[in-house]
C-alpha atoms as a PDB file:
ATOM      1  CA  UNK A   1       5.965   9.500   0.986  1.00  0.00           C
ATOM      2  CA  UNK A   2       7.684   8.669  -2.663  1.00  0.00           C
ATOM      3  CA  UNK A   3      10.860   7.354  -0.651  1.00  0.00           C
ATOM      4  CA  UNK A   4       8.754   5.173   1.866  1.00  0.00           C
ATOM      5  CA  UNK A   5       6.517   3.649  -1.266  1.00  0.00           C
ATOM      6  CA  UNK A   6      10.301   2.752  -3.277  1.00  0.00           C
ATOM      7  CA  UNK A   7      10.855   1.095   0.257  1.00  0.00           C
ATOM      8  CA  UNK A   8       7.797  -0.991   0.087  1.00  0.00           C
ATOM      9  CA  UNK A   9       8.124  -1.680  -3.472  1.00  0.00           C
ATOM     10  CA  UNK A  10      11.388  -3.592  -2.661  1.00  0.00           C
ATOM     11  CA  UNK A  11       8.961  -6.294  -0.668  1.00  0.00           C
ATOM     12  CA  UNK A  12       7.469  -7.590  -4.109  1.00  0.00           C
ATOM     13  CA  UNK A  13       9.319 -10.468  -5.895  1.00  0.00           C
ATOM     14  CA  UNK A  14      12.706  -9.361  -8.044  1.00  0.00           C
ATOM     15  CA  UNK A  15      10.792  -9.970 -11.542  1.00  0.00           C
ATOM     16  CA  UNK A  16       7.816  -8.477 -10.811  1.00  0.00           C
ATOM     17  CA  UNK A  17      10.153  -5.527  -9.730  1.00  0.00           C
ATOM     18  CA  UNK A  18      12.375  -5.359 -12.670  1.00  0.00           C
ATOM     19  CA  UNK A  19       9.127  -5.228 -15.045  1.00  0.00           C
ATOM     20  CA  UNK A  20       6.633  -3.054 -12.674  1.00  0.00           C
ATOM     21  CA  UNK A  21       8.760  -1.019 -10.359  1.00  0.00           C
ATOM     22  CA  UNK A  22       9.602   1.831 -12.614  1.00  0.00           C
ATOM     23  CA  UNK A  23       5.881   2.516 -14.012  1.00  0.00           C
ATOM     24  CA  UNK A  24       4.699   1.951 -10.179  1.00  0.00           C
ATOM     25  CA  UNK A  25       6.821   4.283  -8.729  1.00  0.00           C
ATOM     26  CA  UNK A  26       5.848   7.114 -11.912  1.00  0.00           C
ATOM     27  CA  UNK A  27       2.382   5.997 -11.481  1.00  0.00           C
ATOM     28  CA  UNK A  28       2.167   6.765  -7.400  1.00  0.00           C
ATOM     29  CA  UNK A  29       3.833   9.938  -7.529  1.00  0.00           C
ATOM     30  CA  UNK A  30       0.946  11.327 -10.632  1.00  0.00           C
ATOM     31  CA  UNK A  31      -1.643  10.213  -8.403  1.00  0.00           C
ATOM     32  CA  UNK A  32      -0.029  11.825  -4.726  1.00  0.00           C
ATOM     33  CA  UNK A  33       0.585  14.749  -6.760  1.00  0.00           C
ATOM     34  CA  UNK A  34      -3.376  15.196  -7.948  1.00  0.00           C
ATOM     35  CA  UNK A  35      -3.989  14.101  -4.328  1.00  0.00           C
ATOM     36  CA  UNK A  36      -1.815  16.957  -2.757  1.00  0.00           C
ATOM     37  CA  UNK A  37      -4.391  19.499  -4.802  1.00  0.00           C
ATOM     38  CA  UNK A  38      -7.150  18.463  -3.058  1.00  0.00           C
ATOM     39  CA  UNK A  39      -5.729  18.642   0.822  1.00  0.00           C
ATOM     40  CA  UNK A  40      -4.507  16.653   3.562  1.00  0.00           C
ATOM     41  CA  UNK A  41      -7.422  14.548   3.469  1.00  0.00           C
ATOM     42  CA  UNK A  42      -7.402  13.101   0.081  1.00  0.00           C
ATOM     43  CA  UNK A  43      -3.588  12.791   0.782  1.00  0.00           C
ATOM     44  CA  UNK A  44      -4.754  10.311   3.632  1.00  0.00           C
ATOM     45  CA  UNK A  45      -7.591   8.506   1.484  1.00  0.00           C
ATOM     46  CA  UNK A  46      -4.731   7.938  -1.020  1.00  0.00           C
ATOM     47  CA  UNK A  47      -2.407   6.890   1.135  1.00  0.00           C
ATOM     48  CA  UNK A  48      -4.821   4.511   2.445  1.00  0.00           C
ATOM     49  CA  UNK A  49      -5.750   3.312  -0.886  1.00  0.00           C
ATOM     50  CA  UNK A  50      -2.068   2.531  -1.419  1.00  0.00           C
ATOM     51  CA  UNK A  51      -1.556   0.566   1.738  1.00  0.00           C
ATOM     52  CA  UNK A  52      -4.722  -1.351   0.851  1.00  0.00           C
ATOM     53  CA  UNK A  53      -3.074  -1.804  -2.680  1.00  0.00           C
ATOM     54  CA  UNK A  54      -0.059  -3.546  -1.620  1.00  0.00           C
ATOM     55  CA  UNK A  55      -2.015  -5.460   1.164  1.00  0.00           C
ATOM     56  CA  UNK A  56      -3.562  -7.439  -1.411  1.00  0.00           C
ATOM     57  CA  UNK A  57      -1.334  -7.265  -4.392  1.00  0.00           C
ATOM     58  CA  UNK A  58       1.748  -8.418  -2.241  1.00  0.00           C
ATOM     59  CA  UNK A  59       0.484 -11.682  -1.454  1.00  0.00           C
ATOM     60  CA  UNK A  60      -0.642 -12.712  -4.584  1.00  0.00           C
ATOM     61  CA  UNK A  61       2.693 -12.450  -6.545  1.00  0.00           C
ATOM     62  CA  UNK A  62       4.921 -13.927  -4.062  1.00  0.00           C
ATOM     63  CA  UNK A  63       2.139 -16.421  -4.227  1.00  0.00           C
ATOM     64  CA  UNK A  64       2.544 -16.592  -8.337  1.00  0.00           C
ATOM     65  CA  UNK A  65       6.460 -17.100  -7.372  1.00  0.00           C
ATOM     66  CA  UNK A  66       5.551 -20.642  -5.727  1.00  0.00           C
ATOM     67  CA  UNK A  67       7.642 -19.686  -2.547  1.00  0.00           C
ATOM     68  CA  UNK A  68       5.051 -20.815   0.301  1.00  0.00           C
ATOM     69  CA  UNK A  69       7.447 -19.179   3.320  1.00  0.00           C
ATOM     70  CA  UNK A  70       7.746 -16.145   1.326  1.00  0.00           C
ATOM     71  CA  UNK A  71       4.278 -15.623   0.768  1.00  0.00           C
ATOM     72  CA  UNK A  72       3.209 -16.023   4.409  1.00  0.00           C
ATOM     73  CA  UNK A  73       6.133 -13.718   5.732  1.00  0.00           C
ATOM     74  CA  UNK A  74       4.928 -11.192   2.836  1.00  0.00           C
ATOM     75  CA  UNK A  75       1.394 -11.829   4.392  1.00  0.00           C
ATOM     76  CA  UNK A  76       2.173 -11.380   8.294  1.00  0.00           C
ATOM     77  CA  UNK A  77       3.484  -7.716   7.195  1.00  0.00           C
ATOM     78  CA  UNK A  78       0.187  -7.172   5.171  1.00  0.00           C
ATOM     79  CA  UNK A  79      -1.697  -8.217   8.210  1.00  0.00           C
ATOM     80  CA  UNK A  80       0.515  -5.738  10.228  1.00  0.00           C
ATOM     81  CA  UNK A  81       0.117  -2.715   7.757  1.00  0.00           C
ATOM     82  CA  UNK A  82      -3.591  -3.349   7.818  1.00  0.00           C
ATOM     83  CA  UNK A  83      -3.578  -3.206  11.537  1.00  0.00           C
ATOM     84  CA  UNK A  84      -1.735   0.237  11.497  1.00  0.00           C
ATOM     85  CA  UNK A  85      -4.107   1.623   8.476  1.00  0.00           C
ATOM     86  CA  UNK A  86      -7.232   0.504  10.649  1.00  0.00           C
ATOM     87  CA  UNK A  87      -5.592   2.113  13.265  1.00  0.00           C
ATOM     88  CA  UNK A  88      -5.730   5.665  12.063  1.00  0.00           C
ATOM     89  CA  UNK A  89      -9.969   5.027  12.605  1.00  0.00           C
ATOM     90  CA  UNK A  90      -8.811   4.846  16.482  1.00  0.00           C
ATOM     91  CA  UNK A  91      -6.753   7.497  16.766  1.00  0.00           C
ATOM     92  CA  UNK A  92      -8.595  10.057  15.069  1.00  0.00           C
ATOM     93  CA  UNK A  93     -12.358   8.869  16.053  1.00  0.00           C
ATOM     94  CA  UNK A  94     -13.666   8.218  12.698  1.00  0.00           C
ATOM     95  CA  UNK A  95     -16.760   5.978  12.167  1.00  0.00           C
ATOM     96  CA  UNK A  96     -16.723   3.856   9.624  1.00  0.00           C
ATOM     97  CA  UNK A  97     -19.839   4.581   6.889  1.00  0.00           C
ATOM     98  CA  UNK A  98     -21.972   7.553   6.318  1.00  0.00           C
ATOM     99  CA  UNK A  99     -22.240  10.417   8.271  1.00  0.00           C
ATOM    100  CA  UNK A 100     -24.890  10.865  10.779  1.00  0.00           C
END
């Protein structure tokens, strides 16, 4: 999970990486490591939390970068990543909002 998040940290713009990337990276893995204490579920909500993270924080640097064909190509794969995060609801028949 540490390898696929340096993957996905390689989408953001080369500044923001130089200055961010390092404290990101040290960052996710304190916060999957308290996850992993509390189970394979709060593994999941993090994960989730994470994708949700860079769907919205991806767009709006290439956006600060002022590279329009960038930013919708960065937003197209946030769009897709949502789709496979909402996907997990399907899969494992989980309805959104408070239990019953």
């Amino acid at each position: 999970m540490v390898h696929a998040y340096a993957v996905l940290l390689r989408l953001y713009p080369q500044p923001f990486r130089r200055r961010y990337a390092a404290e990101m990276s040290l960052d996710f893995e304190d916060a999957l490591c308290a996850a992993r204490a509390g189970g394979w579920v709060a593994v999941g909500a993090f994960a989730m939390r994470a994708l949700g993270d860079l769907a919205v924080s991806l767009p709006r640097e290439w956006a600060r970068t002022g590279r329009l064909a960038l930013t919708a190509a960065t937003a197209g794969l946030t769009a897709l990543l949502w789709g496979l995060a909402l996907r997990l609801w399907t899969w494992w028949d989980i309805q959104p909002g408070p239990p019953s």
